[in-house]
C-alpha atoms as a PDB file:
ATOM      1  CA  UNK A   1       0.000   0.000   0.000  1.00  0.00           C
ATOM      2  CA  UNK A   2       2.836   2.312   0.937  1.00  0.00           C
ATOM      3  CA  UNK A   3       4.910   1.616  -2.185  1.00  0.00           C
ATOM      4  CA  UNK A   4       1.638   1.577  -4.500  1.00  0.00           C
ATOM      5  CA  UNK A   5       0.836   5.492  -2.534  1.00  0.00           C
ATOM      6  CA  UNK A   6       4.614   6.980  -2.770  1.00  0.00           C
ATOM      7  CA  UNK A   7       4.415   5.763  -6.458  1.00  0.00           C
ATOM      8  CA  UNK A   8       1.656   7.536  -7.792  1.00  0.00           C
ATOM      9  CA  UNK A   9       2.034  10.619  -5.536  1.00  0.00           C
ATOM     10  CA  UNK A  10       5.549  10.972  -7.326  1.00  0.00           C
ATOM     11  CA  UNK A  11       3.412  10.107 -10.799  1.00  0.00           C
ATOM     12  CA  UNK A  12       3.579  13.077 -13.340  1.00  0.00           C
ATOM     13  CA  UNK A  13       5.903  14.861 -11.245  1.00  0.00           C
ATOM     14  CA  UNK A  14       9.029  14.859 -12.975  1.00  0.00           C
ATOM     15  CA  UNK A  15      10.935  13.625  -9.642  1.00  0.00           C
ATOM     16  CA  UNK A  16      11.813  10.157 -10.203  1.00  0.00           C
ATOM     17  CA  UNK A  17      13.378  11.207 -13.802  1.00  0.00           C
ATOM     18  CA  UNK A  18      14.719  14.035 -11.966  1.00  0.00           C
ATOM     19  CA  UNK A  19      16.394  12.603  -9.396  1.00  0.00           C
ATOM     20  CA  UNK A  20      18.014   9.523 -11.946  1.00  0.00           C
ATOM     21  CA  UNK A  21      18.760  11.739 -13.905  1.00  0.00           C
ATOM     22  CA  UNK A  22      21.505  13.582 -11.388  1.00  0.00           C
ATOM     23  CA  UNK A  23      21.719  10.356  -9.226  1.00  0.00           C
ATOM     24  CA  UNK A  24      23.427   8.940 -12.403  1.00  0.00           C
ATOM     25  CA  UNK A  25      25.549  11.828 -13.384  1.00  0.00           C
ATOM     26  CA  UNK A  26      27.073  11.603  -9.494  1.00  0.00           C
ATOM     27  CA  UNK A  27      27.527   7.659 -10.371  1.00  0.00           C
ATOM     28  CA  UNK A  28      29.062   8.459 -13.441  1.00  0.00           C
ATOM     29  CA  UNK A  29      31.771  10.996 -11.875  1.00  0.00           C
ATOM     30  CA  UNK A  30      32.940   8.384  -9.244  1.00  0.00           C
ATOM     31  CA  UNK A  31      32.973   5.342 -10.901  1.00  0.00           C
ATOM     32  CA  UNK A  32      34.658   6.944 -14.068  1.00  0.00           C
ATOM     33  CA  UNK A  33      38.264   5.296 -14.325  1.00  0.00           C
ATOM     34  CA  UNK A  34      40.152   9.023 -13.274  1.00  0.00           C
ATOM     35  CA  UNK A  35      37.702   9.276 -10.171  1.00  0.00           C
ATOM     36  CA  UNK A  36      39.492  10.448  -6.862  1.00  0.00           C
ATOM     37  CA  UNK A  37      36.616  10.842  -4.537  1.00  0.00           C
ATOM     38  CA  UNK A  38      33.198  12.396  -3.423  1.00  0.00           C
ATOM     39  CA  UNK A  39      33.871  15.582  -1.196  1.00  0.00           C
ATOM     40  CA  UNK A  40      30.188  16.434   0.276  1.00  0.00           C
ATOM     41  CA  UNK A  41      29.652  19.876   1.230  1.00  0.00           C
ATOM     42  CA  UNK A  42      26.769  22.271   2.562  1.00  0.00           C
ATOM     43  CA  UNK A  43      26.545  25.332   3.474  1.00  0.00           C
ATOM     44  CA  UNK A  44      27.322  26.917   7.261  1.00  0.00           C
ATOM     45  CA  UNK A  45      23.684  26.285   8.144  1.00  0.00           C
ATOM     46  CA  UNK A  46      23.305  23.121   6.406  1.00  0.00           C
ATOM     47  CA  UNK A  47      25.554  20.129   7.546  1.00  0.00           C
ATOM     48  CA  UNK A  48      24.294  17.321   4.615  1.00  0.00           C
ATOM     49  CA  UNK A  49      25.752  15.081   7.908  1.00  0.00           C
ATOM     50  CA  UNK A  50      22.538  12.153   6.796  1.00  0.00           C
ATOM     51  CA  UNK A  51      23.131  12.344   2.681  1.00  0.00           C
ATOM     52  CA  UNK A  52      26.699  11.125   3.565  1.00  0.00           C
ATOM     53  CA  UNK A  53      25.367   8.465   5.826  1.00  0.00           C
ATOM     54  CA  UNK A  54      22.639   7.468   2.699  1.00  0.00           C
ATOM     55  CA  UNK A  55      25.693   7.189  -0.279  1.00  0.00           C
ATOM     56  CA  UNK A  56      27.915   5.626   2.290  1.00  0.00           C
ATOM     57  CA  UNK A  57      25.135   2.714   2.512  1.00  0.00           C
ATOM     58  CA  UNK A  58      25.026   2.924  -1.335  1.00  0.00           C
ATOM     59  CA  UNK A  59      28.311   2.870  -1.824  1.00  0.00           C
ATOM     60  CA  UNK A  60      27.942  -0.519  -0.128  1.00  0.00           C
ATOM     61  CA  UNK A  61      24.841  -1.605  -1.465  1.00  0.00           C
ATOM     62  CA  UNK A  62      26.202  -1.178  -5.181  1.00  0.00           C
ATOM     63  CA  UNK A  63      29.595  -1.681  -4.845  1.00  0.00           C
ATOM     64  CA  UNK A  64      30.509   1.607  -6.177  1.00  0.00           C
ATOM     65  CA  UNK A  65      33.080   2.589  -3.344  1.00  0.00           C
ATOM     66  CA  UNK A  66      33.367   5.919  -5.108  1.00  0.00           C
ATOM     67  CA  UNK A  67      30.006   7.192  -4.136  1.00  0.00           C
ATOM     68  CA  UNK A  68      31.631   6.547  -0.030  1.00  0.00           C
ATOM     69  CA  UNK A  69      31.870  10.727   0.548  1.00  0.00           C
ATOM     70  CA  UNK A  70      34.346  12.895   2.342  1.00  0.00           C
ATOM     71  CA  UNK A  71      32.133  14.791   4.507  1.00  0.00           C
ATOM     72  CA  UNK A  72      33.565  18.537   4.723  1.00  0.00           C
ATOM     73  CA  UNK A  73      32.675  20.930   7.580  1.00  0.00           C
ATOM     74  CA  UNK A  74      32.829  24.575   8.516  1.00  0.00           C
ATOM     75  CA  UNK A  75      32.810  23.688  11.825  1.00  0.00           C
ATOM     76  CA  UNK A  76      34.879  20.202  12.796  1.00  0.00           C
ATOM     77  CA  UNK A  77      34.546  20.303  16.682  1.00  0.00           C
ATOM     78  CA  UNK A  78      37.956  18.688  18.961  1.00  0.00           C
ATOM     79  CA  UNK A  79      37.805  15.493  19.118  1.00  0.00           C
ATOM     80  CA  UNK A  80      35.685  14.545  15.939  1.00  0.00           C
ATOM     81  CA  UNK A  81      36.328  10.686  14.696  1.00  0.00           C
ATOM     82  CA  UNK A  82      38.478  10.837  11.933  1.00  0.00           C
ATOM     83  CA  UNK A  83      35.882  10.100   9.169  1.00  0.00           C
ATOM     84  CA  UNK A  84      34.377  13.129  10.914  1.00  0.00           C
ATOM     85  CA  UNK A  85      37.268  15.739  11.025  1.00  0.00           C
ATOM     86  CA  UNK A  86      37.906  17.427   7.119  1.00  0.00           C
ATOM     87  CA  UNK A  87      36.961  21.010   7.052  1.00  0.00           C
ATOM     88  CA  UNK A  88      36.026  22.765   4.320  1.00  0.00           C
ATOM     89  CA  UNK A  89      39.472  23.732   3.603  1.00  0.00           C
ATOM     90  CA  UNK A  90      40.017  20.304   2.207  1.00  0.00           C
ATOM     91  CA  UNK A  91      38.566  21.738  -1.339  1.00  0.00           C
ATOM     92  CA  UNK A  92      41.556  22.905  -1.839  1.00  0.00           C
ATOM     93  CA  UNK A  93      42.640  19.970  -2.922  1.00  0.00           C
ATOM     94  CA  UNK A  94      40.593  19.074  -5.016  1.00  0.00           C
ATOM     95  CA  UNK A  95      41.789  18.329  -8.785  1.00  0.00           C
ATOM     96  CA  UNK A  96      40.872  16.635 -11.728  1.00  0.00           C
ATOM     97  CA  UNK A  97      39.031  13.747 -11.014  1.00  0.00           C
ATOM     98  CA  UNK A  98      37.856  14.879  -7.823  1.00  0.00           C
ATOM     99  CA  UNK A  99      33.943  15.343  -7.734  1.00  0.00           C
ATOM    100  CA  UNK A 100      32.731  18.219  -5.155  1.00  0.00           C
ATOM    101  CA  UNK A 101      28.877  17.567  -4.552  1.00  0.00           C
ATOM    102  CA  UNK A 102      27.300  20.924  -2.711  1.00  0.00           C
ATOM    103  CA  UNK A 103      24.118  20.659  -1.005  1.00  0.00           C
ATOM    104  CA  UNK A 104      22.698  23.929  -0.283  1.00  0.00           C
ATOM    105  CA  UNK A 105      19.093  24.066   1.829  1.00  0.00           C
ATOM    106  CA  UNK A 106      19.474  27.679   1.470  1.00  0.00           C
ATOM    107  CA  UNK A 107      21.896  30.101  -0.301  1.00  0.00           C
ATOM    108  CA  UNK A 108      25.630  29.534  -0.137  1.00  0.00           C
ATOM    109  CA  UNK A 109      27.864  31.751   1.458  1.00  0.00           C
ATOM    110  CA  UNK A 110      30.677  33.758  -0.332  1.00  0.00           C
ATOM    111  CA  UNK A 111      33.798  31.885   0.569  1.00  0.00           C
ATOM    112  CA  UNK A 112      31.975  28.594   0.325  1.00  0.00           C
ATOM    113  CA  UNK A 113      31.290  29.444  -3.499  1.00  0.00           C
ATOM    114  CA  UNK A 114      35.004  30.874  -4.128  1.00  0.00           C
ATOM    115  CA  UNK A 115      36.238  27.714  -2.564  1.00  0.00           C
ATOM    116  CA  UNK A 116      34.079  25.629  -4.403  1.00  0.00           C
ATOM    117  CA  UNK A 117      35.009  27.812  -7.813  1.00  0.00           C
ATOM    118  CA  UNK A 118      38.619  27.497  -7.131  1.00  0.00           C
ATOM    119  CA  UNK A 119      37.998  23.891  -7.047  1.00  0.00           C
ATOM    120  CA  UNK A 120      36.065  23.659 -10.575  1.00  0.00           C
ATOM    121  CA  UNK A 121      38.731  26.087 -11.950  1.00  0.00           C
ATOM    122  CA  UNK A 122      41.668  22.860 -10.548  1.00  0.00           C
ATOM    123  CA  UNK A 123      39.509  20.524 -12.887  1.00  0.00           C
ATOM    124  CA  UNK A 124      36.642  19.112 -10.265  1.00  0.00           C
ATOM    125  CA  UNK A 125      33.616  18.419 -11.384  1.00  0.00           C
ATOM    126  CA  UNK A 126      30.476  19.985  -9.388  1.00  0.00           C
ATOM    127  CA  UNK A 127      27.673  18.948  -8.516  1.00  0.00           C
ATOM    128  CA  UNK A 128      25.081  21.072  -6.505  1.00  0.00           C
ATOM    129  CA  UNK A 129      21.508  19.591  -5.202  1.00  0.00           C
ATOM    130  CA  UNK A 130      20.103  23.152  -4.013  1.00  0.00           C
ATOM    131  CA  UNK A 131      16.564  25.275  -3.699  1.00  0.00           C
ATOM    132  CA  UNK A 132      17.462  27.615  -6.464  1.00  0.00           C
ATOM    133  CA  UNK A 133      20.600  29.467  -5.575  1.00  0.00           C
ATOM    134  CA  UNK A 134      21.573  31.342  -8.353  1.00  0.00           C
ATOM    135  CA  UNK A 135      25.737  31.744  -7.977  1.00  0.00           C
ATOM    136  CA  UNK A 136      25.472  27.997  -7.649  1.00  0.00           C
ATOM    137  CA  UNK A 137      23.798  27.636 -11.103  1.00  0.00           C
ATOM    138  CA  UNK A 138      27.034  29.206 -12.615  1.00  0.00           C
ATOM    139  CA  UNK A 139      29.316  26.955 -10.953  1.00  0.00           C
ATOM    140  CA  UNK A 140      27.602  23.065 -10.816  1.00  0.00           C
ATOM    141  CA  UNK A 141      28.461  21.004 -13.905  1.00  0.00           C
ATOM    142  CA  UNK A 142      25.189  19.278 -13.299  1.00  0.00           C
ATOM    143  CA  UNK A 143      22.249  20.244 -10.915  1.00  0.00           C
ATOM    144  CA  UNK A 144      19.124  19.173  -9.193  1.00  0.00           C
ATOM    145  CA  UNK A 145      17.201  22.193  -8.090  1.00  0.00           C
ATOM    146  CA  UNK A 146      14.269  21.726  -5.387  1.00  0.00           C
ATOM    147  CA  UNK A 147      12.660  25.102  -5.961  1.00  0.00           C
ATOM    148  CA  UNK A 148      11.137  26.512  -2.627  1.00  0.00           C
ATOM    149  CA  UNK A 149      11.842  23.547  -0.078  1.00  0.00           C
ATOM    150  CA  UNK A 150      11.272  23.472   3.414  1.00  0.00           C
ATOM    151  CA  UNK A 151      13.882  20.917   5.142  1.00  0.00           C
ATOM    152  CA  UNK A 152      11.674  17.807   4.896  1.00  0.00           C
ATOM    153  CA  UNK A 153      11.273  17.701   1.139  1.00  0.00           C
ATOM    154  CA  UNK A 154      14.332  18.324   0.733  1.00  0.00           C
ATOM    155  CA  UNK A 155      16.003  15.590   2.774  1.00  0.00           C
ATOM    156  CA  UNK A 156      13.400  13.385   0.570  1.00  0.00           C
ATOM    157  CA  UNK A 157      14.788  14.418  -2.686  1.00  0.00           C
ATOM    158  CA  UNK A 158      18.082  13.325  -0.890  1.00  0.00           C
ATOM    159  CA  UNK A 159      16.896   9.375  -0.488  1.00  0.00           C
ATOM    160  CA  UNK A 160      15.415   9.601  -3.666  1.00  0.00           C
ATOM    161  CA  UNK A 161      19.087  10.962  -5.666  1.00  0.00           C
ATOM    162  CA  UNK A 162      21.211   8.762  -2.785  1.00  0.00           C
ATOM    163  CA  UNK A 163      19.128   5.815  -3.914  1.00  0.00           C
ATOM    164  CA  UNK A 164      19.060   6.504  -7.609  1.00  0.00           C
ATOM    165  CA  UNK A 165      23.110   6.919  -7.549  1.00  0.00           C
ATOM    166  CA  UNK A 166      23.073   3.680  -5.976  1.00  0.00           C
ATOM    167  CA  UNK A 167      21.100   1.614  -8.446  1.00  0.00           C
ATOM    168  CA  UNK A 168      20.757   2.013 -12.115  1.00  0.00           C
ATOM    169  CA  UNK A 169      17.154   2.391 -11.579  1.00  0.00           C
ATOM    170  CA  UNK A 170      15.576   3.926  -7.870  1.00  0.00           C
ATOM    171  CA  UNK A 171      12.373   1.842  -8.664  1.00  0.00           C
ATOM    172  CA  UNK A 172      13.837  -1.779  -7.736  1.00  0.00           C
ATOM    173  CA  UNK A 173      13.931   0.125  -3.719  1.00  0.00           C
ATOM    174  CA  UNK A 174      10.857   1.575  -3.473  1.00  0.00           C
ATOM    175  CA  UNK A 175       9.567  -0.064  -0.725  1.00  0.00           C
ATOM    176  CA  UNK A 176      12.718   1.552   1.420  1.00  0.00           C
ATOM    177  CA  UNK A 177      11.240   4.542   0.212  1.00  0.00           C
ATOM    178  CA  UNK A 178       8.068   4.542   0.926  1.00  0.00           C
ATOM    179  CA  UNK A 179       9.203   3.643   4.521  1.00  0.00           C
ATOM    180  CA  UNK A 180      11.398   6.630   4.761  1.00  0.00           C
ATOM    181  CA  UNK A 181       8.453   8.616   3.315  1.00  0.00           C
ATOM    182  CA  UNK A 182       5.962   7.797   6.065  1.00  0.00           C
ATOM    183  CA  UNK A 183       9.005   7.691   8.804  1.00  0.00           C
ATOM    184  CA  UNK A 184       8.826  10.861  11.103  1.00  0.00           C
ATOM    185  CA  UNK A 185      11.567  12.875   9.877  1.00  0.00           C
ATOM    186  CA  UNK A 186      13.532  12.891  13.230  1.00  0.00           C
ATOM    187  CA  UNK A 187      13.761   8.922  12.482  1.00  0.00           C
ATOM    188  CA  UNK A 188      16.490  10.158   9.060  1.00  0.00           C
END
């Protein structure tokens, strides 16, 4: 019932070809042969802390290890675990190869964006799943826009591209999402 319900409430929307559609660009950019890793970036406001948690059980799932982020932070508090402790100053390493996925629940500040354009002008390829910011449009080799979102659809869209990178179709896992979609959102 809940799979039958999530699939025809996403019917005619445009979301499940949507949400392939980047899903497979961001499988395409770390499984290509030159891939050197997923850095996974938000904003100050915005830690995307549970869409690193969702590709890291992809990357499993599939067997695509490349889709296994680098989670970057403004903030990395002492004592953070390892897996846990990159700032944001880590972009600056990014090269060729290197694919820089920016998730932005609201606009992105300044030096995040001069950062993140300093690492598409060192030959990164970005990605940016965002509400409509504009500077981000210029930057993002590819792009999944949620127009408008409030933090719940938005973290949705996020299962739904997590997923899609995953698999070569999200359709074979909809029953996992229709659970997430009826799960209270502090369960994510």
């Amino acid at each position: 019932m809940r799979v039958s319900a999530l699939a025809r409430s996403l019917a005619g929307t445009g979301w499940p070809e949507s949400t392939r559609a980047f899903g497979g660009a961001l499988r395409r950019c770390v499984s290509r042969r030159s891939a050197d890793g997923l850095l996974l970036v938000g904003t100050e406001q915005y830690e995307p802390w549970h869409l690193a948690a969702h590709l890291d059980a992809e990357a499993g799932l599939s067997g695509v290890s490349g889709l296994s982020p680098t989670l970057l932070r403004h903030r990395v508090p002492d004592g953070s675990p390892a897996h846990l402790a990159h700032g944001v100053g880590r972009l600056a390493q990014a090269r060729r190869g290197a694919t820089v996925l920016i998730v932005a629940l609201a606009t992105a500040e300044g030096p995040l964006l001069e950062r993140v354009h300093d690492a598409r002008r060192s030959g990164a390829t970005v990605l940016a799943l965002d509400t409509g910011d504009h500077d981000l449009a210029s930057l993002a080799h590819e792009r999944l826009t949620v127009p408008d979102a409030a933090e719940e659809p938005f973290a949705l869209v996020q299962h739904l591209v997590s997923t899609a990178a995953g698999t070569r179709s999200c359709f074979p896992r909809l029953p996992f999402l229709a659970h997430l979609a009826t799960s209270p959102l502090a369960d994510w």
